[in-house]
N, C-alpha and C. Protein backbone atom coordinates (compact mmCIF):
# COMPACT_ATOMS: atom_id res chain seq x y z
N UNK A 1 6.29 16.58 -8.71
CA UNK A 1 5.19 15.73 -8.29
C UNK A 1 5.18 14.42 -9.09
N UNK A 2 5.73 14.32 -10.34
CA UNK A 2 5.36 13.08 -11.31
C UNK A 2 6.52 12.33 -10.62
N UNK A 3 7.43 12.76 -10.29
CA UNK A 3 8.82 11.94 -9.85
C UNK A 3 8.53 11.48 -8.24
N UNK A 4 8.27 11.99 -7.73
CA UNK A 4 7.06 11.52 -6.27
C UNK A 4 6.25 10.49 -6.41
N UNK A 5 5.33 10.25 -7.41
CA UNK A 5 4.18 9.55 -8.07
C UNK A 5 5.44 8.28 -8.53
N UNK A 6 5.68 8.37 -9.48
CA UNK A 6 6.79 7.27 -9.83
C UNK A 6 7.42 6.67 -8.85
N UNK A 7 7.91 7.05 -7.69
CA UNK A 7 8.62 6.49 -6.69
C UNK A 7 7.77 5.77 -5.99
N UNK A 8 6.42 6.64 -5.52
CA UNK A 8 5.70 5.51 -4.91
C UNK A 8 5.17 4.31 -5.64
N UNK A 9 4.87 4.57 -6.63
CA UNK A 9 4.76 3.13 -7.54
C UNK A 9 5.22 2.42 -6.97
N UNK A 10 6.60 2.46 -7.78
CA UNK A 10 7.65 1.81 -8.45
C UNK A 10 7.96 1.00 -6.31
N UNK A 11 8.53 1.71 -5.58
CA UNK A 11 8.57 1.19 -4.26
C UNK A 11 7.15 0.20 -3.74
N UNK A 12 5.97 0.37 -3.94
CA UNK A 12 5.16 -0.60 -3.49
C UNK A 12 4.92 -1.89 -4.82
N UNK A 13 5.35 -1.70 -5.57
CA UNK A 13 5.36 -2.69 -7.06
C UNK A 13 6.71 -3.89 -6.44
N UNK A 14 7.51 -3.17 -6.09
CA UNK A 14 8.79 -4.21 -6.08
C UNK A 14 8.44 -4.57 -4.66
N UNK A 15 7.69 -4.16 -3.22
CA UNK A 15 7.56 -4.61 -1.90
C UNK A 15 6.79 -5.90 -2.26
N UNK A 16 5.40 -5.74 -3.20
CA UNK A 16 4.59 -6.36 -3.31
C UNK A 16 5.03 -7.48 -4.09
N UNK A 17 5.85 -7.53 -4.95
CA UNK A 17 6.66 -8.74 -5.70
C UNK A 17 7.29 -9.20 -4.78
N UNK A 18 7.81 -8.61 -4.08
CA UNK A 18 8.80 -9.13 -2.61
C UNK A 18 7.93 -10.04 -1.83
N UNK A 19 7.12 -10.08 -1.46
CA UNK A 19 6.24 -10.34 -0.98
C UNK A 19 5.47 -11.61 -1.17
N UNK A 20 5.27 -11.52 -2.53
CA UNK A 20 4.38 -12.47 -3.13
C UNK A 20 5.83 -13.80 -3.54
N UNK A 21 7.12 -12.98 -3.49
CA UNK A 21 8.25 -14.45 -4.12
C UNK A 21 8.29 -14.93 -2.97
N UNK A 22 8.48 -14.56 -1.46
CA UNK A 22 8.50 -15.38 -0.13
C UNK A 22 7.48 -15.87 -0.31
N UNK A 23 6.36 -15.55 -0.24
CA UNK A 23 4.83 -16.82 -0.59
C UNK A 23 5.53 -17.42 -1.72
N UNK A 24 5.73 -17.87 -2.78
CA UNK A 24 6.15 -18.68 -3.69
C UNK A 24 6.90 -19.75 -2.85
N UNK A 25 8.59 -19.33 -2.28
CA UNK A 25 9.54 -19.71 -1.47
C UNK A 25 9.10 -20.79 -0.86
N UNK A 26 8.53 -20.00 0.41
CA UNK A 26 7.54 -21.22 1.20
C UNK A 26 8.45 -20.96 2.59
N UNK A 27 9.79 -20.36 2.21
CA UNK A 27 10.32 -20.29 3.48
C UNK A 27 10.10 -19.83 4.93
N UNK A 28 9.28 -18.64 4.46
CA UNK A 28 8.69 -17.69 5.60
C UNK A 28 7.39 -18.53 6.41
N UNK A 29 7.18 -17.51 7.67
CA UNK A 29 6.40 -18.87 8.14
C UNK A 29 4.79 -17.66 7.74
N UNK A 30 3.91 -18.79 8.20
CA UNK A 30 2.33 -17.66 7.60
C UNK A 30 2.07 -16.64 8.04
N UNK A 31 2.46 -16.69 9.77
CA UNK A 31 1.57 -15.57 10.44
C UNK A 31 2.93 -13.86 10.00
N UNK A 32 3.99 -14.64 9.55
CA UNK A 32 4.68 -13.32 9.06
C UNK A 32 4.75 -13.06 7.17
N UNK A 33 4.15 -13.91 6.94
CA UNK A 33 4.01 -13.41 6.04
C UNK A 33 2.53 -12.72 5.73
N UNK A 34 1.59 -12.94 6.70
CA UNK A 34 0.21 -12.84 6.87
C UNK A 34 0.52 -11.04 7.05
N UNK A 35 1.43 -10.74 8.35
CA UNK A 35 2.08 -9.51 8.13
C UNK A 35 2.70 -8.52 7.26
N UNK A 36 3.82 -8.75 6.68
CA UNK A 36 4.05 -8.39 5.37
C UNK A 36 3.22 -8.28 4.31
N UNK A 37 2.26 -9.26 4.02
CA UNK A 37 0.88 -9.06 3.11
C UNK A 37 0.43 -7.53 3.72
N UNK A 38 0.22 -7.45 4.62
CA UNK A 38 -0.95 -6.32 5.52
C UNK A 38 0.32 -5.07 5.09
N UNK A 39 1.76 -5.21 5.05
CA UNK A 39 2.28 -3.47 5.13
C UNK A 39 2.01 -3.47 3.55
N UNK A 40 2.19 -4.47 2.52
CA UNK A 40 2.36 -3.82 1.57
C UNK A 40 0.76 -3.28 1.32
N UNK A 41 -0.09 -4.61 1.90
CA UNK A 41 -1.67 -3.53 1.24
C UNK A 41 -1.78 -2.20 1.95
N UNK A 42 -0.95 -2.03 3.32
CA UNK A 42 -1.33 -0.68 3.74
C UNK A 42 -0.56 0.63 2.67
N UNK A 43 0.59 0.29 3.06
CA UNK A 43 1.38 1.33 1.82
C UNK A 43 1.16 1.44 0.54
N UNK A 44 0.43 0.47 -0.18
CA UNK A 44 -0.02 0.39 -1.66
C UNK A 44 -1.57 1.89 -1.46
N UNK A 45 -2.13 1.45 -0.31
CA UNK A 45 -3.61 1.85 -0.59
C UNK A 45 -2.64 3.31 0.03
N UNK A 46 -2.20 3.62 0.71
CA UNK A 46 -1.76 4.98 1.19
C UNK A 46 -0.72 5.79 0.12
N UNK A 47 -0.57 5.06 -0.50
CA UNK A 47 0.61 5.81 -1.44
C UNK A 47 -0.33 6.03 -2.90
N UNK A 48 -1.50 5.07 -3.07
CA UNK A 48 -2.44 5.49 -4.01
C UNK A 48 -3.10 6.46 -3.41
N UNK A 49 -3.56 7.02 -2.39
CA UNK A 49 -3.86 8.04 -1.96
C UNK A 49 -3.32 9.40 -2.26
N UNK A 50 -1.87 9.27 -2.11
CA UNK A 50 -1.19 10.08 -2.26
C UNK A 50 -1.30 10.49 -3.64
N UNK A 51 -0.98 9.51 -4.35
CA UNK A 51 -0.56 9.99 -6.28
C UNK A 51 -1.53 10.74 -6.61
N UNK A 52 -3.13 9.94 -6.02
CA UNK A 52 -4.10 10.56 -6.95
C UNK A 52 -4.28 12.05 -6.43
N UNK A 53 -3.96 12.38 -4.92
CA UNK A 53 -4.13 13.47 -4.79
C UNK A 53 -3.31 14.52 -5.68
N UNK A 54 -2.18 13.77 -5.30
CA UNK A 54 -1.04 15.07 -6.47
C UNK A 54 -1.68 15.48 -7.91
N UNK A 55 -2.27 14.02 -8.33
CA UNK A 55 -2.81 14.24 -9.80
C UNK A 55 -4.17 15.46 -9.54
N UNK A 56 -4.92 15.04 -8.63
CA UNK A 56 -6.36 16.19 -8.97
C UNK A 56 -5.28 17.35 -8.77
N UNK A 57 -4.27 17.59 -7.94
CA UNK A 57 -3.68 18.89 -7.79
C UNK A 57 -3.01 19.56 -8.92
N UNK A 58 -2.59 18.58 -9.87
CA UNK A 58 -2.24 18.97 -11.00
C UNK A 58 -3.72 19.32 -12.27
N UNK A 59 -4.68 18.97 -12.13
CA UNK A 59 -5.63 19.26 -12.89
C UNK A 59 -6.29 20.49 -12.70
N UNK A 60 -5.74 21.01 -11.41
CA UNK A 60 -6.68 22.32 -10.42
C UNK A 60 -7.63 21.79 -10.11
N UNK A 61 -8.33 23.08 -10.65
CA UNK A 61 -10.37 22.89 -10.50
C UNK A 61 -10.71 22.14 -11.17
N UNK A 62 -10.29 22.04 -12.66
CA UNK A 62 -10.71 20.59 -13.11
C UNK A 62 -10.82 19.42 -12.66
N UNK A 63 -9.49 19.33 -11.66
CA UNK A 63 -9.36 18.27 -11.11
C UNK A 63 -11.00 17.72 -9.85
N UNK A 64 -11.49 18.51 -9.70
CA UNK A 64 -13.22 18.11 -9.35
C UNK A 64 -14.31 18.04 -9.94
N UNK A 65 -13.94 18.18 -11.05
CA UNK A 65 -14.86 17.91 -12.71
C UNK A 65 -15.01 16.65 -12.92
N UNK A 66 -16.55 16.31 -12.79
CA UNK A 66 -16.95 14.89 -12.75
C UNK A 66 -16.33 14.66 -14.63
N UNK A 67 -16.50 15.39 -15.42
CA UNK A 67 -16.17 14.77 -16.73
C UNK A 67 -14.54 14.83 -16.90
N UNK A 68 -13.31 14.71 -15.83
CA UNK A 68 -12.53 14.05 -15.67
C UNK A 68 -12.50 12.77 -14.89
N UNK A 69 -11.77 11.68 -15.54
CA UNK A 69 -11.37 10.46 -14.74
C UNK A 69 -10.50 10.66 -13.57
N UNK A 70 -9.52 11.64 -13.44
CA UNK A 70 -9.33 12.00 -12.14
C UNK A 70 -10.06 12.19 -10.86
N UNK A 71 -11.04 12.83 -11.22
CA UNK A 71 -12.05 12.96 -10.17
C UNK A 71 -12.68 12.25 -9.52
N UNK A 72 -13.38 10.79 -10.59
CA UNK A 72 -13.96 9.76 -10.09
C UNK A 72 -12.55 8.62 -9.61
N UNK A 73 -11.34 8.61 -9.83
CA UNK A 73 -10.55 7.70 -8.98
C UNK A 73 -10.17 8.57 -7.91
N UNK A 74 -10.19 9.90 -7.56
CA UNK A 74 -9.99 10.06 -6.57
C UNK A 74 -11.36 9.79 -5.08
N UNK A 75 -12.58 10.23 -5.98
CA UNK A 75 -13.23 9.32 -5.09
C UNK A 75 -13.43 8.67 -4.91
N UNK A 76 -13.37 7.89 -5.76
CA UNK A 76 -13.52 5.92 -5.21
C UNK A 76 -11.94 5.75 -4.47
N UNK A 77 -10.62 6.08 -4.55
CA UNK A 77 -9.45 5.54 -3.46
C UNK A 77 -9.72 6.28 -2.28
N UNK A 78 -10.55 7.65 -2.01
CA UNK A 78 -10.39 7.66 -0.87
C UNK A 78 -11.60 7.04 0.04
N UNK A 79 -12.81 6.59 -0.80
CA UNK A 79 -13.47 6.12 0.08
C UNK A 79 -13.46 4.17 0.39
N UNK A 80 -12.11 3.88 -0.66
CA UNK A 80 -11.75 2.35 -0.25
C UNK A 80 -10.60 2.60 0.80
N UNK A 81 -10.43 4.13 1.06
CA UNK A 81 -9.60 4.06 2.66
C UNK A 81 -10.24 4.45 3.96
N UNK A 82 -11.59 4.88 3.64
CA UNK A 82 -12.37 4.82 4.28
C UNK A 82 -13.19 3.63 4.71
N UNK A 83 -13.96 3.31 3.95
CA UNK A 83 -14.80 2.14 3.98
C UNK A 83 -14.74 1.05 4.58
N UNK A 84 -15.46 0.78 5.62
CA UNK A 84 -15.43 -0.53 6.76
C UNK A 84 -13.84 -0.12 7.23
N UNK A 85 -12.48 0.71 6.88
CA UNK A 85 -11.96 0.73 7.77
C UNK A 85 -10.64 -0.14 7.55
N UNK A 86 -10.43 -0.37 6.52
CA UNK A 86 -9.89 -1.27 5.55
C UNK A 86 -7.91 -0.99 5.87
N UNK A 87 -8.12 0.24 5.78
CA UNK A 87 -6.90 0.79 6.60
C UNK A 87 -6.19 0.84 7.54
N UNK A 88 -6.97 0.58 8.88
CA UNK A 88 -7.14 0.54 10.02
C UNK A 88 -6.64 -0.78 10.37
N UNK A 89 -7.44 -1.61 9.61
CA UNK A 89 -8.11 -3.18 9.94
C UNK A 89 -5.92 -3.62 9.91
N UNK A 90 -5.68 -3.36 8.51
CA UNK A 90 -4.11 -3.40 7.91
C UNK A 90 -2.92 -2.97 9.23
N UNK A 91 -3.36 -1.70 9.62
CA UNK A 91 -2.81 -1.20 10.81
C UNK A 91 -2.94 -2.64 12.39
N UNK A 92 -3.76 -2.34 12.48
CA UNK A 92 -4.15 -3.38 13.97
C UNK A 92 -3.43 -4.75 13.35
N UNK A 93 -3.73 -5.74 12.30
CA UNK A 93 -2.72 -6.94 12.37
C UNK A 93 -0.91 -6.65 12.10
N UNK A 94 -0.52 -5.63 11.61
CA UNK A 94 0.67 -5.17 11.39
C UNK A 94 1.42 -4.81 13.25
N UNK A 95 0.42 -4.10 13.66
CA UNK A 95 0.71 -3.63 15.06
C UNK A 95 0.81 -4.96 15.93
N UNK A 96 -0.17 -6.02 15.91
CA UNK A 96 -0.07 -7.35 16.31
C UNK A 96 1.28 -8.21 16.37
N UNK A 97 1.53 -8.30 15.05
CA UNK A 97 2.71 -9.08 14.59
C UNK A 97 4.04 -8.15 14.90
N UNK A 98 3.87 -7.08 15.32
CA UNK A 98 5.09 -6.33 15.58
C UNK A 98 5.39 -6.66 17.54
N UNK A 99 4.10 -6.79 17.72
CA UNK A 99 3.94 -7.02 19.44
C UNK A 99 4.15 -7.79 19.80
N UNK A 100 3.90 -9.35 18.72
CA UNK A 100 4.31 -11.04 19.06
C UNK A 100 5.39 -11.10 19.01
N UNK A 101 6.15 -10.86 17.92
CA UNK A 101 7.40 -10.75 16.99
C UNK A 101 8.49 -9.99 16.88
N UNK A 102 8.12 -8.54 16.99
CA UNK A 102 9.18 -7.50 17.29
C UNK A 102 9.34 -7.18 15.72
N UNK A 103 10.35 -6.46 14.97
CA UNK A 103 10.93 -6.49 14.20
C UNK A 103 11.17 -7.22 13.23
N UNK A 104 11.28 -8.47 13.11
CA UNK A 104 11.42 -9.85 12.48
C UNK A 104 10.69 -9.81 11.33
N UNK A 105 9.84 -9.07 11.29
CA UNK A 105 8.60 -9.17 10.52
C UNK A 105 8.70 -8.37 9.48
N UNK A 106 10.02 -7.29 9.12
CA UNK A 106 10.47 -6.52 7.97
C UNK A 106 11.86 -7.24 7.62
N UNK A 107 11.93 -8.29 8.44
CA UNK A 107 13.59 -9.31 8.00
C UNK A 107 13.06 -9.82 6.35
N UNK A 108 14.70 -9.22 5.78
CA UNK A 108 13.96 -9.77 4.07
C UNK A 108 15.00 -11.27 4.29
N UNK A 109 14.59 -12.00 3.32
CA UNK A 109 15.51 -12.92 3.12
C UNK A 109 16.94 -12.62 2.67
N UNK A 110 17.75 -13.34 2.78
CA UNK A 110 19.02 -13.32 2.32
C UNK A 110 19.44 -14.55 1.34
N UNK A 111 20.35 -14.22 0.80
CA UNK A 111 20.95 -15.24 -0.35
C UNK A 111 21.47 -16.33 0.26
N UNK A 112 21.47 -17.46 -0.42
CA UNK A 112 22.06 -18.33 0.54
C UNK A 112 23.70 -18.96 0.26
């Protein structure tokens, strides 16, 4: 489970740097990078979902013991994947830009 947890990190840490150096660049145009913004916040907030669950699973029953910090980040990430929908919202412009665009929209840059 910790090697699971590490991967998802470590994979939305380097998307999200990815991400943010094409915004630097300038090369990409907005409405795809407006896209790419939206997968990495979706996979960041879904893969924090994930870790923390593994973690309460590793605490057991403790792991629902308000006098662990586990407990209170697991309820506050799942109700910022709940809340107004935040998830969803990520989904529908991702689904958009895949419908205008096609594919294009996971094209990484290349070296020149």
């Amino acid at each position: 489970m910790l090697a699971d947890c590490a991967v998802d990190i470590a994979v939305n840490r380097a998307y999200a740097h990815q991400v943010a150096w094409e915004m630097d660049e300038g090369t990409v145009d907005r409405k795809t990078l407006h896209a790419k913004a939206a997968i990495a916040k979706l996979a960041a907030s879904e893969a924090a979902g994930r870790v923390i669950d593994r973690c309460v699973q590793r605490f057991g029953g403790r792991g629902y013991d308000r006098s662990y910090l586990v407990e209170r980040l697991y309820r506050e990430l799942r109700v910022d994947r709940i809340w107004e929908g935040t998830s969803e919202i990520q989904r529908l412009i991702i689904a958009g830009e895949l419908v205008k665009r096609g594919t294009g929209v996971w094209q990484m840059p290349t070296a020149s």
